[in-house]
N, C-alpha and C. Protein backbone atom coordinates (compact mmCIF):
# COMPACT_ATOMS: atom_id res chain seq x y z
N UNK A 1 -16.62 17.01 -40.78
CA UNK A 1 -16.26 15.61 -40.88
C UNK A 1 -16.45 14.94 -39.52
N UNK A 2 -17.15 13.70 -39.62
CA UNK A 2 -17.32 12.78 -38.36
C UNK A 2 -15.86 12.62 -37.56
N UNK A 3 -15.77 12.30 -36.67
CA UNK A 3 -14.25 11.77 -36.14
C UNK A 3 -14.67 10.65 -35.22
N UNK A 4 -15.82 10.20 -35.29
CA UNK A 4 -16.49 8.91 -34.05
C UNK A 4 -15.77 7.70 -34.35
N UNK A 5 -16.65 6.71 -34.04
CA UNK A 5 -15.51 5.35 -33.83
C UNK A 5 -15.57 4.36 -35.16
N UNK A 6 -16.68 4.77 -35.65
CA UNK A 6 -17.28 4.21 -36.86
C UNK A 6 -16.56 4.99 -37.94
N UNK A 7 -16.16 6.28 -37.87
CA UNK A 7 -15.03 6.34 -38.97
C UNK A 7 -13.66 6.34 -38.76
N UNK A 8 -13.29 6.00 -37.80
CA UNK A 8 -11.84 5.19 -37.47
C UNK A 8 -11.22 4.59 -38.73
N UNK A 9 -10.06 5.36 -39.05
CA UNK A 9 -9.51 4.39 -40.02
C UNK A 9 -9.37 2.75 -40.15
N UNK A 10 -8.69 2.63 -38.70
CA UNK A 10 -9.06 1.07 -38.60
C UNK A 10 -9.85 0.55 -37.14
N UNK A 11 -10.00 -0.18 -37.44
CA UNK A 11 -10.73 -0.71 -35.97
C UNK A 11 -9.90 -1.50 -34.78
N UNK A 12 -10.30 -1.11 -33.33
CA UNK A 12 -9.05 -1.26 -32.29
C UNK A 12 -9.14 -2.72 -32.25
N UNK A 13 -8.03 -3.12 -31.69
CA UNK A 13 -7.61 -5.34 -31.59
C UNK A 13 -8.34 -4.88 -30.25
N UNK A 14 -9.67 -6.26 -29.90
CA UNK A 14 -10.04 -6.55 -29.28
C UNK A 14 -9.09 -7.29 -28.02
N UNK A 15 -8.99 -7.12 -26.80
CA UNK A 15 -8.21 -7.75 -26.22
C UNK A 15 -8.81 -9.52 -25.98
N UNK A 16 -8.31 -10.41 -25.87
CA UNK A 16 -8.45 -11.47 -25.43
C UNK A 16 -8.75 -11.78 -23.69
N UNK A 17 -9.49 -12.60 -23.56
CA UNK A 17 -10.14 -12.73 -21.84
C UNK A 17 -9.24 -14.10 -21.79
N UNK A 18 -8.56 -13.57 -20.24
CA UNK A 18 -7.43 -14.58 -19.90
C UNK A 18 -7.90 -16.09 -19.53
N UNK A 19 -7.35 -16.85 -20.07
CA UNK A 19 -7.72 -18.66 -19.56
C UNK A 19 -8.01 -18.60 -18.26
N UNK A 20 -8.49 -19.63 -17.13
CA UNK A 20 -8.67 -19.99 -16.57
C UNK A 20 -7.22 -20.61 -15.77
N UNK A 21 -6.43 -20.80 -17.00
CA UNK A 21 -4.99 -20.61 -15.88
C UNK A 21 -4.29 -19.97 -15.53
N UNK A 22 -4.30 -18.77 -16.90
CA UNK A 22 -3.94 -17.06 -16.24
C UNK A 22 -4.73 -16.56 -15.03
N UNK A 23 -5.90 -16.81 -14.86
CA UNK A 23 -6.40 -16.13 -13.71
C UNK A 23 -6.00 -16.62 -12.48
N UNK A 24 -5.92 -15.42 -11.44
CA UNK A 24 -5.21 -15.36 -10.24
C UNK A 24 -6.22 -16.40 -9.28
N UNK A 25 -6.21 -17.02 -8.51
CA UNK A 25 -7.29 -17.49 -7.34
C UNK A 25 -7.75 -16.88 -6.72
N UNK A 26 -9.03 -16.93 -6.29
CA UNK A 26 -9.32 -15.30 -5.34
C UNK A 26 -9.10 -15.30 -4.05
N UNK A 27 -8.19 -16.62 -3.53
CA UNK A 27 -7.55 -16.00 -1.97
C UNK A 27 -6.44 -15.33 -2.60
N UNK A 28 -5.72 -15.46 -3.83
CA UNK A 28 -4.68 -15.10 -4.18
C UNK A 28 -4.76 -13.54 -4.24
N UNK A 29 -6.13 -12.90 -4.73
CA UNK A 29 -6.09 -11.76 -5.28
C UNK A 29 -6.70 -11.07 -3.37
N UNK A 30 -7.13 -11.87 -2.75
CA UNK A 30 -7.47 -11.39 -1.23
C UNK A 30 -5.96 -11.06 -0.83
N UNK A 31 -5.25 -12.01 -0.89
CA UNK A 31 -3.59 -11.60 0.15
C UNK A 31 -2.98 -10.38 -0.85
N UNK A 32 -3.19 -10.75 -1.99
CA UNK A 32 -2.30 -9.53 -3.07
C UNK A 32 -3.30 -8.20 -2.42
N UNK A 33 -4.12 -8.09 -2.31
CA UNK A 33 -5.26 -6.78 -2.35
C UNK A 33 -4.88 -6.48 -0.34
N UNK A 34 -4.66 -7.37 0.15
CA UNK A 34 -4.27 -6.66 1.67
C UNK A 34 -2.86 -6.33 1.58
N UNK A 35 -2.04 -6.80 0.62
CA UNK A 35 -0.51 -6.25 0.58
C UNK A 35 -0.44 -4.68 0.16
N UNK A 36 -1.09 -4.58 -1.10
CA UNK A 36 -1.42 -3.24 -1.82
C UNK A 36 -1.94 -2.25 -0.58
N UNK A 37 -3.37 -3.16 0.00
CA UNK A 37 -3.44 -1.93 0.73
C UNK A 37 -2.57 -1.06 1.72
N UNK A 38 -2.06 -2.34 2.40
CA UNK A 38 -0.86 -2.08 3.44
C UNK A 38 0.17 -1.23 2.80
N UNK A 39 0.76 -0.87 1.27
CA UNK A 39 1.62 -0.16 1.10
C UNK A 39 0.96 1.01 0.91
N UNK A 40 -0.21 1.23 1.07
CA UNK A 40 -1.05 2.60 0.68
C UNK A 40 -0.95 3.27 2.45
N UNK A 41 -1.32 2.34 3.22
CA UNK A 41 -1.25 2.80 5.04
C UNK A 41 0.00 2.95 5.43
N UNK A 42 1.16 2.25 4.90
CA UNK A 42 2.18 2.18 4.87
C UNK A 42 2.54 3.91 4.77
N UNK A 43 2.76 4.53 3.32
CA UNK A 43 2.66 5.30 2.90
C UNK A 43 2.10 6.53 3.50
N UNK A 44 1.09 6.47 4.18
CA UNK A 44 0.22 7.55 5.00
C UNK A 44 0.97 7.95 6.53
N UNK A 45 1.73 6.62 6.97
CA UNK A 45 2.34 6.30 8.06
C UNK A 45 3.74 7.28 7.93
N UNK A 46 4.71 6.90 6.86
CA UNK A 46 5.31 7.93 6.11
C UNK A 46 5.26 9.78 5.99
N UNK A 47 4.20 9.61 5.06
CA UNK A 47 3.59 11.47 5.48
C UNK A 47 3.68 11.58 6.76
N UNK A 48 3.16 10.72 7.80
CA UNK A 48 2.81 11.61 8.93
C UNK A 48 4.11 11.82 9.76
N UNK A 49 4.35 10.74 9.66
CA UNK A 49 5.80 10.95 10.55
C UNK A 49 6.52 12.22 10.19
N UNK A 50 7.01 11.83 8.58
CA UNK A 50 7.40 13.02 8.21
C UNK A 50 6.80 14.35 8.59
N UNK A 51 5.84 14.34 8.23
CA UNK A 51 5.18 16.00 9.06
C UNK A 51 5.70 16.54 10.64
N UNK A 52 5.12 15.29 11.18
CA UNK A 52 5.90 15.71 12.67
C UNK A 52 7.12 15.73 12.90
N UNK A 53 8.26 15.23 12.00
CA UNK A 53 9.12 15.74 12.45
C UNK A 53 9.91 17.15 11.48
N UNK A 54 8.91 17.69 10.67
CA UNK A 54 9.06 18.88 10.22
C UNK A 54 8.85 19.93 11.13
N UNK A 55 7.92 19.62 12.28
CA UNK A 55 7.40 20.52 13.36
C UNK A 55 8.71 20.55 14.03
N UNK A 56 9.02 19.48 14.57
CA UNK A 56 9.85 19.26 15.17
C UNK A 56 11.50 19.95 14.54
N UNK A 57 11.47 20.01 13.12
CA UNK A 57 12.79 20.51 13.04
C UNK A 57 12.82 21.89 13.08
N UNK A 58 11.56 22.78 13.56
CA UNK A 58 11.80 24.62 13.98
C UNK A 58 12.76 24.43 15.06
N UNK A 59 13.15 25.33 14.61
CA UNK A 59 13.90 25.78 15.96
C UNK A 59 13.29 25.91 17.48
N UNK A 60 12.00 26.70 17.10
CA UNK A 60 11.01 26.55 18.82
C UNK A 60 9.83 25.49 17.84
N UNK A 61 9.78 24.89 18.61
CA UNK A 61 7.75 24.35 18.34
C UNK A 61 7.17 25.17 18.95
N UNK A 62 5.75 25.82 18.40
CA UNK A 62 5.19 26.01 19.15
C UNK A 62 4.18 25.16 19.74
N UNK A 63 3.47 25.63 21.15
CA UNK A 63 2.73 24.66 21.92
C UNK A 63 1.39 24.65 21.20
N UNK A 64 0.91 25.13 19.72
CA UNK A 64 -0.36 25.04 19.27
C UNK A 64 0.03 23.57 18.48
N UNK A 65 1.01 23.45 18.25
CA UNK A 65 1.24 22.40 16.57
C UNK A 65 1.67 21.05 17.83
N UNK A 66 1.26 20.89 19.09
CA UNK A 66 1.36 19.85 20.45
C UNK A 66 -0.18 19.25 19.16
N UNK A 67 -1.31 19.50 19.31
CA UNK A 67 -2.81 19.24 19.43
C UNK A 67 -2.18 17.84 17.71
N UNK A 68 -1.58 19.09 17.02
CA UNK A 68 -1.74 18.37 15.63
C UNK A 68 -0.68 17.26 15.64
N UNK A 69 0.41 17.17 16.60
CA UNK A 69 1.20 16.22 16.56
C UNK A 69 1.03 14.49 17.64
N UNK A 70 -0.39 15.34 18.52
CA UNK A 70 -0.77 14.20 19.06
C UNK A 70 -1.86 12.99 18.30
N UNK A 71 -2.42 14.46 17.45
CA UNK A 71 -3.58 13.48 16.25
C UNK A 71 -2.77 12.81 15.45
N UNK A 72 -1.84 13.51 14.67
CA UNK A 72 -1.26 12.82 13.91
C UNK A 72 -0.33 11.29 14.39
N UNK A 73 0.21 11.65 15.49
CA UNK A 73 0.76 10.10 16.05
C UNK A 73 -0.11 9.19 16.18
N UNK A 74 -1.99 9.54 16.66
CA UNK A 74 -2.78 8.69 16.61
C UNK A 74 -3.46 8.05 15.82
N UNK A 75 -3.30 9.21 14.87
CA UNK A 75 -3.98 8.08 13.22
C UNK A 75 -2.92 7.47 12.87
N UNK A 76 -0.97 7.35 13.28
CA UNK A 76 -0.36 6.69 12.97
C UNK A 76 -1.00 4.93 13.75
N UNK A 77 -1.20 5.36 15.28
CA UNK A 77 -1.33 4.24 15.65
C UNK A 77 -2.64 3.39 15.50
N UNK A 78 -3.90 4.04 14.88
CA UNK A 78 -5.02 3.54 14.38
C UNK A 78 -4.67 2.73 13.07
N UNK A 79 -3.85 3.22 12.62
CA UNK A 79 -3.09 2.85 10.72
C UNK A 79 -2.72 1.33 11.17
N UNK A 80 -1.31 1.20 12.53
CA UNK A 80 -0.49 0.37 12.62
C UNK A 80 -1.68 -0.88 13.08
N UNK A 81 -2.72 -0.86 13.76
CA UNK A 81 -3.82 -1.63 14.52
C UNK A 81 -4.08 -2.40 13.16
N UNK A 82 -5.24 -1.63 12.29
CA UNK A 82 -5.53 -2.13 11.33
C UNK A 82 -4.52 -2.82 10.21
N UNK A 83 -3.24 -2.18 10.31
CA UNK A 83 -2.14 -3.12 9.74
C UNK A 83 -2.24 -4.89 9.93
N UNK A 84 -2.13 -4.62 11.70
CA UNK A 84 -1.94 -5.94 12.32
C UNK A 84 -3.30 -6.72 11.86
N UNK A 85 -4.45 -6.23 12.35
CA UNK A 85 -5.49 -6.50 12.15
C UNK A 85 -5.66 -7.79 10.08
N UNK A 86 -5.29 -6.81 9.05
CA UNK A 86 -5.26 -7.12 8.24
C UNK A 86 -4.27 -8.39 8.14
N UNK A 87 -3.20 -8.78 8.69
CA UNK A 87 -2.37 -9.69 8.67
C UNK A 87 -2.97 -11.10 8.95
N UNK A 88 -4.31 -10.70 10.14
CA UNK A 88 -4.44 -12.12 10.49
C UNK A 88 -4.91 -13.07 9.45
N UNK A 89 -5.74 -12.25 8.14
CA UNK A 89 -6.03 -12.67 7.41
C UNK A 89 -4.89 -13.73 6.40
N UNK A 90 -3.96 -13.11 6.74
CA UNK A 90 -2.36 -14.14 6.14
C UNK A 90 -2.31 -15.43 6.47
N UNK A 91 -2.62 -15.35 7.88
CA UNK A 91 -2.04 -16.30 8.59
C UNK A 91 -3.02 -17.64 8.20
N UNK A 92 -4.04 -17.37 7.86
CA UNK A 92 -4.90 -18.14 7.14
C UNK A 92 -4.66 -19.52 6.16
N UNK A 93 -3.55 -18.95 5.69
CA UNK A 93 -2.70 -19.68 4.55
C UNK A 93 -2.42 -20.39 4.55
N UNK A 94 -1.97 -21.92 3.92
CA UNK A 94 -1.14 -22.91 4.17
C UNK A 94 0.39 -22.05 3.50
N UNK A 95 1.38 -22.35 4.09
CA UNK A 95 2.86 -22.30 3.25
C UNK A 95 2.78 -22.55 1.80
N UNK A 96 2.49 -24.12 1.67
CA UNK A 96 1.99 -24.41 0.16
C UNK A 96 1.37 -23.03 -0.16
N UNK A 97 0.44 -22.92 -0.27
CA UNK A 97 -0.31 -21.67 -0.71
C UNK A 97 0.37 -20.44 -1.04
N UNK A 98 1.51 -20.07 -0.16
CA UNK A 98 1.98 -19.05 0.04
C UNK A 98 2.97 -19.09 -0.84
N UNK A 99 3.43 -20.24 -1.12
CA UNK A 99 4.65 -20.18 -2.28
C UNK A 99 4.35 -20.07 -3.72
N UNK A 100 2.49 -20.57 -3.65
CA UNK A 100 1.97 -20.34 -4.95
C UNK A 100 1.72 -19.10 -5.24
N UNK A 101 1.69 -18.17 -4.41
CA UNK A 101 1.37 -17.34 -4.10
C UNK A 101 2.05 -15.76 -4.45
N UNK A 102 3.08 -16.77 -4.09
CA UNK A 102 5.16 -15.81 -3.58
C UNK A 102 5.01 -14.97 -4.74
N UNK A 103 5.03 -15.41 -5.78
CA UNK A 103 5.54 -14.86 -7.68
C UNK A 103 4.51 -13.74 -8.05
N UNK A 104 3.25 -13.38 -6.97
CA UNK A 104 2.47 -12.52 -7.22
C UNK A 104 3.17 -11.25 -6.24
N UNK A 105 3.96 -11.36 -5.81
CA UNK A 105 4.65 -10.01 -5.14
C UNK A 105 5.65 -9.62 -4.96
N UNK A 106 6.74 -9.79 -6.31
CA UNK A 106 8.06 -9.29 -5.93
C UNK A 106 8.05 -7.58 -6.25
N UNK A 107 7.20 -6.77 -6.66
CA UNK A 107 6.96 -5.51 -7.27
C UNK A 107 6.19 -4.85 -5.95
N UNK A 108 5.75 -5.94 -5.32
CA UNK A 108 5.10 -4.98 -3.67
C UNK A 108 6.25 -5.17 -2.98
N UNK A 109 6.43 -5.93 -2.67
CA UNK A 109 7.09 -6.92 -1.57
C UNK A 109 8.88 -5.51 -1.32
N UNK A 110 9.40 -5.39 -2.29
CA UNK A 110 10.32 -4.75 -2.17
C UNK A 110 10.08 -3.37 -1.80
N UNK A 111 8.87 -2.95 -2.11
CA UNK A 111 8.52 -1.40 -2.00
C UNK A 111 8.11 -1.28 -0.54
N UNK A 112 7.32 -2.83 -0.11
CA UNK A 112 7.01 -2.96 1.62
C UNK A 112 8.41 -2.53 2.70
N UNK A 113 9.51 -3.67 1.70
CA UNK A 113 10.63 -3.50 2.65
C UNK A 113 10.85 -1.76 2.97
N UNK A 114 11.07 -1.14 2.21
CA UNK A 114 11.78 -0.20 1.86
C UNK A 114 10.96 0.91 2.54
N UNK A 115 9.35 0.85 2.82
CA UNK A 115 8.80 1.86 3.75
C UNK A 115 8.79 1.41 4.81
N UNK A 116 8.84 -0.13 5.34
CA UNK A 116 9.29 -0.20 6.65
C UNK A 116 10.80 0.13 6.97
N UNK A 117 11.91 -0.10 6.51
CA UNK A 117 13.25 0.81 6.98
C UNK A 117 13.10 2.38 6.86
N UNK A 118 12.62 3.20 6.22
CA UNK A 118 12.02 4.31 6.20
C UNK A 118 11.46 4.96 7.48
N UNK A 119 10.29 4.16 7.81
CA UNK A 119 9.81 4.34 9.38
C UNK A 119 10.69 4.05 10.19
N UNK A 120 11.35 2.88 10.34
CA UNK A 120 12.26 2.95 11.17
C UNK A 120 13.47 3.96 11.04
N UNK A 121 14.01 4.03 9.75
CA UNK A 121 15.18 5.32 10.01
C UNK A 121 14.13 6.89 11.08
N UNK A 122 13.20 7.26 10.09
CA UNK A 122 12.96 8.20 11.03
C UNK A 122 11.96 8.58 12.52
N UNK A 123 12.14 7.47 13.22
CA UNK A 123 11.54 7.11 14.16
C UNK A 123 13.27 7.06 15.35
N UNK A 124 14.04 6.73 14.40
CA UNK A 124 15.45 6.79 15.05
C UNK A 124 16.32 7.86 14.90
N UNK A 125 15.86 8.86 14.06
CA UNK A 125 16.62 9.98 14.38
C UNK A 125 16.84 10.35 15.86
């Protein structure tokens, strides 16, 4: 017996293509798409820290896991550059803009907060 799409008991609901007022603006989907990324570098910033201070919680370090904790602080600070870097693109904005804007990121926006106190808690141990 066939099982392809053509003998589908029924046939799938086509989705509908969103109006022209559902769609986002594309500086809109530029600032949303540098937020996303930033919680992805964000995130990497996270791992690493964390790693180094897993080294750090032996009892001895040894002086080989020095090499991997200096790389790793440096792709932290290559991460934080391009962070900044990506921001200037914000600044671009009018306010107006930004408030039109606002309602496209309460689902990032809180997850941002929450890995920046993160870095900061363990940067302050």
């Amino acid at each position: 017996m066939l099982t392809g799409y053509a003998n589908r008991p029924t046939k799938p609901e086509l989705k509908r293509l969103p109006s022209s007022d559902e769609l986002m603006a594309y500086s809109n989907y530029l600032q949303l798409q540098i937020i996303l990324d930033a919680q992805t570098l964000l995130t990497q910033i996270i791992y690493e820290i964390d790693s180094i201070r897993n080294i750090f919680d032996e009892e001895k370090v040894d002086e080989s896991h020095m090499f991997v904790i200096v790389n790793r602080l440096n792709h932290c600070v290559q991460i934080w550059r391009l962070l900044v870097d990506q921001m200037g693109i914000l600044e671009t904005i009018t306010p107006l803009d930004f408030m039109e804007f606002r309602s496209y990121l309460p689902p990032a926006s809180d997850f941002q907060n929450l890995q920046f106190y993160l870095i900061e808690i363990w940067f302050a141990r």
